[in-house]
N, C-alpha and C. Protein backbone atom coordinates (compact mmCIF):
# COMPACT_ATOMS: atom_id res chain seq x y z
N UNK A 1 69.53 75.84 167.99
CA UNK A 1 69.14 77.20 168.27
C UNK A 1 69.94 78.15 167.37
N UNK A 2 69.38 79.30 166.91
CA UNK A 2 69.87 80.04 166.04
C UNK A 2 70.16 81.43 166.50
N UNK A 3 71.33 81.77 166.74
CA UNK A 3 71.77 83.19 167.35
C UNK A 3 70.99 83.97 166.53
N UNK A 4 70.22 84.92 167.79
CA UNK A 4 69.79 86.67 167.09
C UNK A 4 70.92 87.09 166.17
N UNK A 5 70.11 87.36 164.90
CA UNK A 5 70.93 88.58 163.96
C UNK A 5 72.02 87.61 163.44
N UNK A 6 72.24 86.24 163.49
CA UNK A 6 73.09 85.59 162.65
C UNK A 6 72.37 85.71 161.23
N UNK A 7 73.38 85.56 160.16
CA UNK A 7 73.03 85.52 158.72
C UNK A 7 72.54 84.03 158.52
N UNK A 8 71.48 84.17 157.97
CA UNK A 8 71.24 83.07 157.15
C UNK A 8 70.78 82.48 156.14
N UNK A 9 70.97 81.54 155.39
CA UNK A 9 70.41 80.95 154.13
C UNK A 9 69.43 79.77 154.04
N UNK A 10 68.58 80.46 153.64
CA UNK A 10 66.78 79.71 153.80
C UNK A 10 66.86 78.85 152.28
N UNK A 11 66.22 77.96 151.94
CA UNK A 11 66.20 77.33 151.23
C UNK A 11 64.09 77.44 150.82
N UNK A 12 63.84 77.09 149.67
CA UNK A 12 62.33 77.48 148.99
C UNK A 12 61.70 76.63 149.76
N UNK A 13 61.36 75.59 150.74
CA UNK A 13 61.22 75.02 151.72
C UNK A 13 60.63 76.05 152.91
N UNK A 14 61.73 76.65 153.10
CA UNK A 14 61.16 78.12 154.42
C UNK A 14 60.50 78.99 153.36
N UNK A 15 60.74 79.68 152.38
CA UNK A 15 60.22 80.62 151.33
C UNK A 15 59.04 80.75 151.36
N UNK A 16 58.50 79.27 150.89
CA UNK A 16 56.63 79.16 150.72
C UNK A 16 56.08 79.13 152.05
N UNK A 17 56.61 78.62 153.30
CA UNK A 17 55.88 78.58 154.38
C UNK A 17 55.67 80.59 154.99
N UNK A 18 56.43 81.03 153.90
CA UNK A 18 56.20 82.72 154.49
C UNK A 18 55.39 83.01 153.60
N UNK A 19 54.60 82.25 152.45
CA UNK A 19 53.58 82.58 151.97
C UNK A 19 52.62 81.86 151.51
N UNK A 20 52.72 80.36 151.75
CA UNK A 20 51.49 79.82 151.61
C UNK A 20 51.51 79.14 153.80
N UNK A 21 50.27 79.04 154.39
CA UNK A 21 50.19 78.30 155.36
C UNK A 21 50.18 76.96 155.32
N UNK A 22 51.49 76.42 155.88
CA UNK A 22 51.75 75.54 155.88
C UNK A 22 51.96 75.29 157.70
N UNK A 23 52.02 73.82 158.12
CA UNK A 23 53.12 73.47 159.00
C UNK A 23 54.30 74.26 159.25
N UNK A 24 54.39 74.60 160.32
CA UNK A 24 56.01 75.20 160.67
C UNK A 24 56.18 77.00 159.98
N UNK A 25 54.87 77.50 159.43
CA UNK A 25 54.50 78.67 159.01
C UNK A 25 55.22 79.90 160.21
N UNK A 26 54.53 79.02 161.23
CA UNK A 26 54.84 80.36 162.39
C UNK A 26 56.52 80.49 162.52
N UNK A 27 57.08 79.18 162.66
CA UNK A 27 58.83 79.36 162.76
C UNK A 27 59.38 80.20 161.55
N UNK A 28 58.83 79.83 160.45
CA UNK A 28 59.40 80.48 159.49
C UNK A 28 59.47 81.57 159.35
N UNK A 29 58.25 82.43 159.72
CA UNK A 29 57.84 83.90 159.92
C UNK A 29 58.87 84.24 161.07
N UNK A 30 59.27 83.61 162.30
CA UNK A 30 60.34 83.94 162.98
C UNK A 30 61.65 84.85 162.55
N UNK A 31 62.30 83.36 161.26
CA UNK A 31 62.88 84.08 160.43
C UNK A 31 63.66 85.72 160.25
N UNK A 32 62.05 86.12 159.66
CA UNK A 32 61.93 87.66 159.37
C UNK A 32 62.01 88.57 160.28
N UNK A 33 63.47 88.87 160.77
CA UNK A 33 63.56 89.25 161.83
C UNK A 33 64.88 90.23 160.85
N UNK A 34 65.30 90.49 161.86
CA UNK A 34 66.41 92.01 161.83
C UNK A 34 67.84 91.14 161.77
N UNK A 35 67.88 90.78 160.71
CA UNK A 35 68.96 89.69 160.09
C UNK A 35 69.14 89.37 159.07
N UNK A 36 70.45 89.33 158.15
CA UNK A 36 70.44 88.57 156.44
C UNK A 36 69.62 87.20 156.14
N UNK A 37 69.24 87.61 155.19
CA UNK A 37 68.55 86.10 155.07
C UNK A 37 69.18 85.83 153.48
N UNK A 38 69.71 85.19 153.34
CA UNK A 38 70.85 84.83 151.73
C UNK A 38 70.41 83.50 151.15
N UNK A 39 70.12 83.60 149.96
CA UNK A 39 69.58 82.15 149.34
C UNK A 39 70.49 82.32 147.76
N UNK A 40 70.43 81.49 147.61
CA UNK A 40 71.03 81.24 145.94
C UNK A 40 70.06 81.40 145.15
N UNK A 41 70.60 81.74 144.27
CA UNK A 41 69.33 82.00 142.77
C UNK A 41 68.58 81.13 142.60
N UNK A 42 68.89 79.28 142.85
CA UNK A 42 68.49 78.27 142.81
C UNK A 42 66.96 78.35 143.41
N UNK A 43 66.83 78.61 144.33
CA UNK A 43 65.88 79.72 145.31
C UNK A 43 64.09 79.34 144.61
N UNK A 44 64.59 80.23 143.28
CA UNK A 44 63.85 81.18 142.80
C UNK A 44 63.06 79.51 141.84
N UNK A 45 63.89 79.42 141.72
CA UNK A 45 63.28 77.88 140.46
C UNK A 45 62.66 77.32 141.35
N UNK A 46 63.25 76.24 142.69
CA UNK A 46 62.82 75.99 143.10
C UNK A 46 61.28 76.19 143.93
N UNK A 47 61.45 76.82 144.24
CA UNK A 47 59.75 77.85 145.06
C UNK A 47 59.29 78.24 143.68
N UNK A 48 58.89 78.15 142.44
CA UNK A 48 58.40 78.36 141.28
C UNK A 48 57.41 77.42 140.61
N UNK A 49 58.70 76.22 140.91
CA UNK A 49 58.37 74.44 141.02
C UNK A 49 57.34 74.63 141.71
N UNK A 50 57.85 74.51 143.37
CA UNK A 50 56.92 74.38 144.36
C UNK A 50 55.65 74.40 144.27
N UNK A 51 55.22 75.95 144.02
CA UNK A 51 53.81 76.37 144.08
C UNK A 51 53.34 75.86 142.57
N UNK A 52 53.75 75.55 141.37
CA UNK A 52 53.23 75.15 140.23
C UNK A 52 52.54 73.79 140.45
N UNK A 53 53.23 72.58 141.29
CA UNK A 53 53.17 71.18 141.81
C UNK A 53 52.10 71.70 142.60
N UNK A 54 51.93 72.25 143.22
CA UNK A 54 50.62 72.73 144.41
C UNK A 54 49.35 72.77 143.91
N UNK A 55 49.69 73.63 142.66
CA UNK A 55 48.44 74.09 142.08
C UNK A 55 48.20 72.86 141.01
N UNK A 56 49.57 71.81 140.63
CA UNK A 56 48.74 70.63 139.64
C UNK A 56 48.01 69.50 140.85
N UNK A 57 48.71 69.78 141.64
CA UNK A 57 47.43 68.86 142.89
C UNK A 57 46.69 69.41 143.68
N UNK A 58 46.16 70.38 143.23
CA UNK A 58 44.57 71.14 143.58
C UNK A 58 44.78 71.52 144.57
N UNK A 59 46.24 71.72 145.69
CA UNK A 59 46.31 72.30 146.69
C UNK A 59 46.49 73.94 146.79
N UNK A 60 46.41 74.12 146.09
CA UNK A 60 46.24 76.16 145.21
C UNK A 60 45.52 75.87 144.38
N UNK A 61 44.69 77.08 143.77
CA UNK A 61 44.35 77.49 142.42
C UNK A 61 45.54 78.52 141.76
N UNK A 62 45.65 78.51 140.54
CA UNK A 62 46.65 79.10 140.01
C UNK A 62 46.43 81.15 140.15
N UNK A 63 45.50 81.38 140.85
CA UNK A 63 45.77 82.94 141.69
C UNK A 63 46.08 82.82 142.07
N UNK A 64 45.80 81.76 143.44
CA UNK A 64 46.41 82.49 144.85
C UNK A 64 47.94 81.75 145.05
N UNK A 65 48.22 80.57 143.57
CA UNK A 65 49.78 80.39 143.54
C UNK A 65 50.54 81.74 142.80
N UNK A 66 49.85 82.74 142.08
CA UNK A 66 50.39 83.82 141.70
C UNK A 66 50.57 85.03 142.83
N UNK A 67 49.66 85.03 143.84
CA UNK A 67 49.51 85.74 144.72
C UNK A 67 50.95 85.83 145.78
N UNK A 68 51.18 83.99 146.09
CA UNK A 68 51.77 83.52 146.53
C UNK A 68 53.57 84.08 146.14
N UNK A 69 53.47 83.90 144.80
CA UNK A 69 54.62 84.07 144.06
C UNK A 69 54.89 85.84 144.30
N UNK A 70 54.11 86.47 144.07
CA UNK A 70 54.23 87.92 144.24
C UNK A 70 54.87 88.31 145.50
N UNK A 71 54.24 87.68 146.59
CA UNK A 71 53.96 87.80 147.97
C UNK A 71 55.75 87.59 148.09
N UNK A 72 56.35 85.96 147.77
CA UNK A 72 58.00 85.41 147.80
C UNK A 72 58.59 87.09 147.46
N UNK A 73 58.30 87.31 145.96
CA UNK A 73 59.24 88.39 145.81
C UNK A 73 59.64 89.44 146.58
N UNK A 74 58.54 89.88 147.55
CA UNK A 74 58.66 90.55 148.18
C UNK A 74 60.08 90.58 149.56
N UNK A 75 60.13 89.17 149.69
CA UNK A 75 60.92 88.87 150.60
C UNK A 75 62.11 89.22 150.82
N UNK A 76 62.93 89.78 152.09
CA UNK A 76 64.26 90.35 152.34
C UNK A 76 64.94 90.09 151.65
N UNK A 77 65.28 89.04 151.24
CA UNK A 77 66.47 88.02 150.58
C UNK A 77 67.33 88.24 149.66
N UNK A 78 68.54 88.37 150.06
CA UNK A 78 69.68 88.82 149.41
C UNK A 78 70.24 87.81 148.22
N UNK A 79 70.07 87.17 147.25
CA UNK A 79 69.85 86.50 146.54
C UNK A 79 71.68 86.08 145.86
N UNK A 80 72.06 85.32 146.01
CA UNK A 80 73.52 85.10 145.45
C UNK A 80 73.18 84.34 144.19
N UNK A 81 74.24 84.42 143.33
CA UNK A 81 74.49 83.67 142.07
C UNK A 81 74.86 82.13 142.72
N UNK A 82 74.34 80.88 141.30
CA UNK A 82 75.45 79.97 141.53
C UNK A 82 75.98 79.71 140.42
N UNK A 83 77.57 80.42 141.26
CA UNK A 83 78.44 80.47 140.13
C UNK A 83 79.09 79.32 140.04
N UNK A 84 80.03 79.17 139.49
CA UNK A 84 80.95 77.83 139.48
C UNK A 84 81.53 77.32 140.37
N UNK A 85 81.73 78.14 140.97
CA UNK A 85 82.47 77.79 142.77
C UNK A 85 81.59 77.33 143.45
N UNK A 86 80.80 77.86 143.62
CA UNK A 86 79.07 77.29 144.55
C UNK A 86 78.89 75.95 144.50
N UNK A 87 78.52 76.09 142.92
CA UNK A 87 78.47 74.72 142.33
C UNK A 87 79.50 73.41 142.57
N UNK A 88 80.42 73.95 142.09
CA UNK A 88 81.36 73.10 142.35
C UNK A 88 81.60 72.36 143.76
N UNK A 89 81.75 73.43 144.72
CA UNK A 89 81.45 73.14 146.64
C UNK A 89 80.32 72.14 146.32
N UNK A 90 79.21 72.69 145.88
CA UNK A 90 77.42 71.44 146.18
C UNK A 90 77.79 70.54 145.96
N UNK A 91 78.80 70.24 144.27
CA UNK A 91 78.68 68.70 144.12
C UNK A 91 79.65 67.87 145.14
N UNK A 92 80.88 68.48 145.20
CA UNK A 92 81.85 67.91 146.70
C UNK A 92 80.73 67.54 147.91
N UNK A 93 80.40 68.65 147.76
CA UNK A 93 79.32 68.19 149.31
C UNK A 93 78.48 66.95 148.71
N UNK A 94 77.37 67.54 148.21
CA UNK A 94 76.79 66.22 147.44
C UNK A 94 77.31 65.07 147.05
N UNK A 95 78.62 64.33 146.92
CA UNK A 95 79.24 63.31 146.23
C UNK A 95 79.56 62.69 148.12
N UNK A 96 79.82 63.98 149.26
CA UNK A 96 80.45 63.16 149.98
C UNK A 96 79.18 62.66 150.81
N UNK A 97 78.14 63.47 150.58
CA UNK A 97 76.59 63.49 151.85
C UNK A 97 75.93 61.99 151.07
N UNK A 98 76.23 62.19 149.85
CA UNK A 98 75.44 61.05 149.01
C UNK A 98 73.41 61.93 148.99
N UNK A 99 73.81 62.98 148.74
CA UNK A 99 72.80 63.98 148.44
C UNK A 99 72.47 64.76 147.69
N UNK A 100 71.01 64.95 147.21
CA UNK A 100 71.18 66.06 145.86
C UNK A 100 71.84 67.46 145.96
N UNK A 101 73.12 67.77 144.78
CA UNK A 101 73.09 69.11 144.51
C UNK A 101 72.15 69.94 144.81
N UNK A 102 70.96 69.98 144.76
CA UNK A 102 70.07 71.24 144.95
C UNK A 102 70.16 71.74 146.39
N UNK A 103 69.80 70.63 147.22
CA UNK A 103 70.14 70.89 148.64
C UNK A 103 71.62 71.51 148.92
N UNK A 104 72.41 70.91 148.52
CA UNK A 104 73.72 71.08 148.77
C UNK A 104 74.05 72.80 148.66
N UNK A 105 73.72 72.50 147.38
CA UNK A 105 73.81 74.55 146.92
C UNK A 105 73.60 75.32 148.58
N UNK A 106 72.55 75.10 149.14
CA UNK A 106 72.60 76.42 150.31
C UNK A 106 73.28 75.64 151.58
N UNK A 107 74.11 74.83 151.29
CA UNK A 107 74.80 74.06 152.44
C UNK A 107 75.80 74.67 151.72
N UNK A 108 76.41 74.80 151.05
CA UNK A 108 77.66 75.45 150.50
C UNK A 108 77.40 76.75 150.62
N UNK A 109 76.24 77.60 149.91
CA UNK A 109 76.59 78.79 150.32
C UNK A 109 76.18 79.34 151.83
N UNK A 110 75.93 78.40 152.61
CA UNK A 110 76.45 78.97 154.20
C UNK A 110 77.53 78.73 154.76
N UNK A 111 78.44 77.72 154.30
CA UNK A 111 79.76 77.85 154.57
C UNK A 111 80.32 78.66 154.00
N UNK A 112 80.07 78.95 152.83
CA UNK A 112 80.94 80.15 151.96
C UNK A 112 80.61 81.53 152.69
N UNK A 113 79.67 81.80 153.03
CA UNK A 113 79.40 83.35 153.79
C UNK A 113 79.10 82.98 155.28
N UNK A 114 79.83 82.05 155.68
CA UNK A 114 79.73 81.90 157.43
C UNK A 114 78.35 82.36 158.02
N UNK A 115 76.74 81.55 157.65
CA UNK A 115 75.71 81.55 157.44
C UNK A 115 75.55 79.92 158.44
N UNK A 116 74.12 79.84 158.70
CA UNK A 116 73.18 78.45 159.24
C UNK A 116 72.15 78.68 157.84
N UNK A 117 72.31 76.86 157.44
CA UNK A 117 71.73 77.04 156.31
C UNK A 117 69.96 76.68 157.33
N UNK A 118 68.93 76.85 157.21
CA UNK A 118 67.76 76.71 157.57
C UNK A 118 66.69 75.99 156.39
N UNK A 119 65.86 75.02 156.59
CA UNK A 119 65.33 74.20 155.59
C UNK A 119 64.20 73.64 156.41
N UNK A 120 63.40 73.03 155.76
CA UNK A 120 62.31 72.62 156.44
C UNK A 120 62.44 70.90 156.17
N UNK A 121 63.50 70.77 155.54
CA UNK A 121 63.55 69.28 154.59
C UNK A 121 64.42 68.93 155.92
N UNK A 122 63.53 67.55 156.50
CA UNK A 122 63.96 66.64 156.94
C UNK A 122 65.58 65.82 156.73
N UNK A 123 65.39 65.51 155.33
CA UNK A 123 66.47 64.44 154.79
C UNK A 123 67.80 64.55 155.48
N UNK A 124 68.30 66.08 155.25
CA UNK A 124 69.64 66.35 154.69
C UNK A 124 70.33 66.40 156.35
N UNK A 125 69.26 66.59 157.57
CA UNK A 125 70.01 66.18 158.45
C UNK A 125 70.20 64.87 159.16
N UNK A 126 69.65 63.82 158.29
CA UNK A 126 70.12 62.91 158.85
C UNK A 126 71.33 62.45 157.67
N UNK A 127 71.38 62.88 156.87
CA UNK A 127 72.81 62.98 156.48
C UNK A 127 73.88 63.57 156.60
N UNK A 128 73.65 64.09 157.68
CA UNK A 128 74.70 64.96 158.47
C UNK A 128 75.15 64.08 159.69
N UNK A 129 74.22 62.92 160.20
CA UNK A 129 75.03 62.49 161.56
C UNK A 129 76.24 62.15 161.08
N UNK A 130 77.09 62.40 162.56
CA UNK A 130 78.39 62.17 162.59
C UNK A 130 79.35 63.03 161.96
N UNK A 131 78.75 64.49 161.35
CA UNK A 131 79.45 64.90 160.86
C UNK A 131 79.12 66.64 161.17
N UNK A 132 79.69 66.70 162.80
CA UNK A 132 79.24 67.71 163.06
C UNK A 132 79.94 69.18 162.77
N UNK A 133 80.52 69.18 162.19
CA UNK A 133 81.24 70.53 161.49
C UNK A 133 80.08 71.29 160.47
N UNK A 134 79.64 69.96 159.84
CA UNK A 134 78.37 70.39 158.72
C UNK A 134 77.30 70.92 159.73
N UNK A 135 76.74 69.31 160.51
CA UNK A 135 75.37 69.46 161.05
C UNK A 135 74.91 70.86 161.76
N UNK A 136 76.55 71.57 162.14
CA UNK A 136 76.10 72.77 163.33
C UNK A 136 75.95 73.91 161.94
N UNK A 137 75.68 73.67 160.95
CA UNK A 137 75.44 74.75 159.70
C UNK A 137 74.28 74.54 159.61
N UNK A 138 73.50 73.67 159.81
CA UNK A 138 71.98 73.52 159.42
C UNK A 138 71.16 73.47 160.33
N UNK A 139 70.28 74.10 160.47
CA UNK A 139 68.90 74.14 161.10
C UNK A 139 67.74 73.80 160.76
N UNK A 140 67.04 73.01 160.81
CA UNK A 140 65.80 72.00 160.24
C UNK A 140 64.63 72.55 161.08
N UNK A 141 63.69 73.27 160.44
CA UNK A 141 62.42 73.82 161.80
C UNK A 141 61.89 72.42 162.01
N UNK A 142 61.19 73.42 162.90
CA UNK A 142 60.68 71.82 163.57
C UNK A 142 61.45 70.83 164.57
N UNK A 143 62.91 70.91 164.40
CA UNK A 143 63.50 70.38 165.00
C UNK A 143 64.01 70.31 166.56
């Protein structure tokens, strides 16, 4: 459960479900509520990827993945750098989770700004059992 008005860091995972309909669309829209929502620049590539892969498997046409993309920008999101420190935290995390950097990035920057990182990706919490200092940083919809 995620305290009202806690800060948090969404990963391009929650991003597209606030603009393409997906599964778990409605939680995500939750979200957008009267609260920080902080993502890393990483963010931006990622959800870029996303909807490009969408539209090479005919699940968009390349408007309404532009539409889509317009629609992201719009979003609250307070957008952080990843600077060297960030980075550096992801790969520690990443080397100890045995998980990709990319993920890692907004698992680091919610510990760095005392944030719940939020994701729609399955994986990364089951690489968290047993390691509940992390696990209580992440929130997986759906879950």
């Amino acid at each position: 459960m995620i305290a009202d008005g806690a800060p948090l860091v969404v990963d391009a995972s929650v991003g597209l479900k606030w603009v393409v309909d997906e599964a778990l669309s409605p939680e995500a829209f939750a979200l957008l509520t009267a609260r920080p929502l902080r993502t890393p620049d990483l963010f931006w590539v990622e959800a870029a990827n996303a909807l490009a892969s969408k539209v090479r498997r005919g699940d968009l046409d390349r408007g309404a993945a532009t539409d889509a993309w317009l629609d992201l920008t719009e979003a609250p999101l307070e957008t952080q750098p990843c600077t060297p420190e960030l980075m550096g935290a992801a790969l520690e995390l990443a080397h100890d989770l045995g998980h990709p950097v990319y993920d890692c990035v907004y698992l680091a920057l919610a510990i760095k700004t005392d944030a719940t990182f939020v994701t729609a990706d399955r994986r990364l919490g089951t690489r968290l059992d047993g390691r509940p200092a992390l696990a209580r940083r992440v929130h997986t919809l759906g879950a």
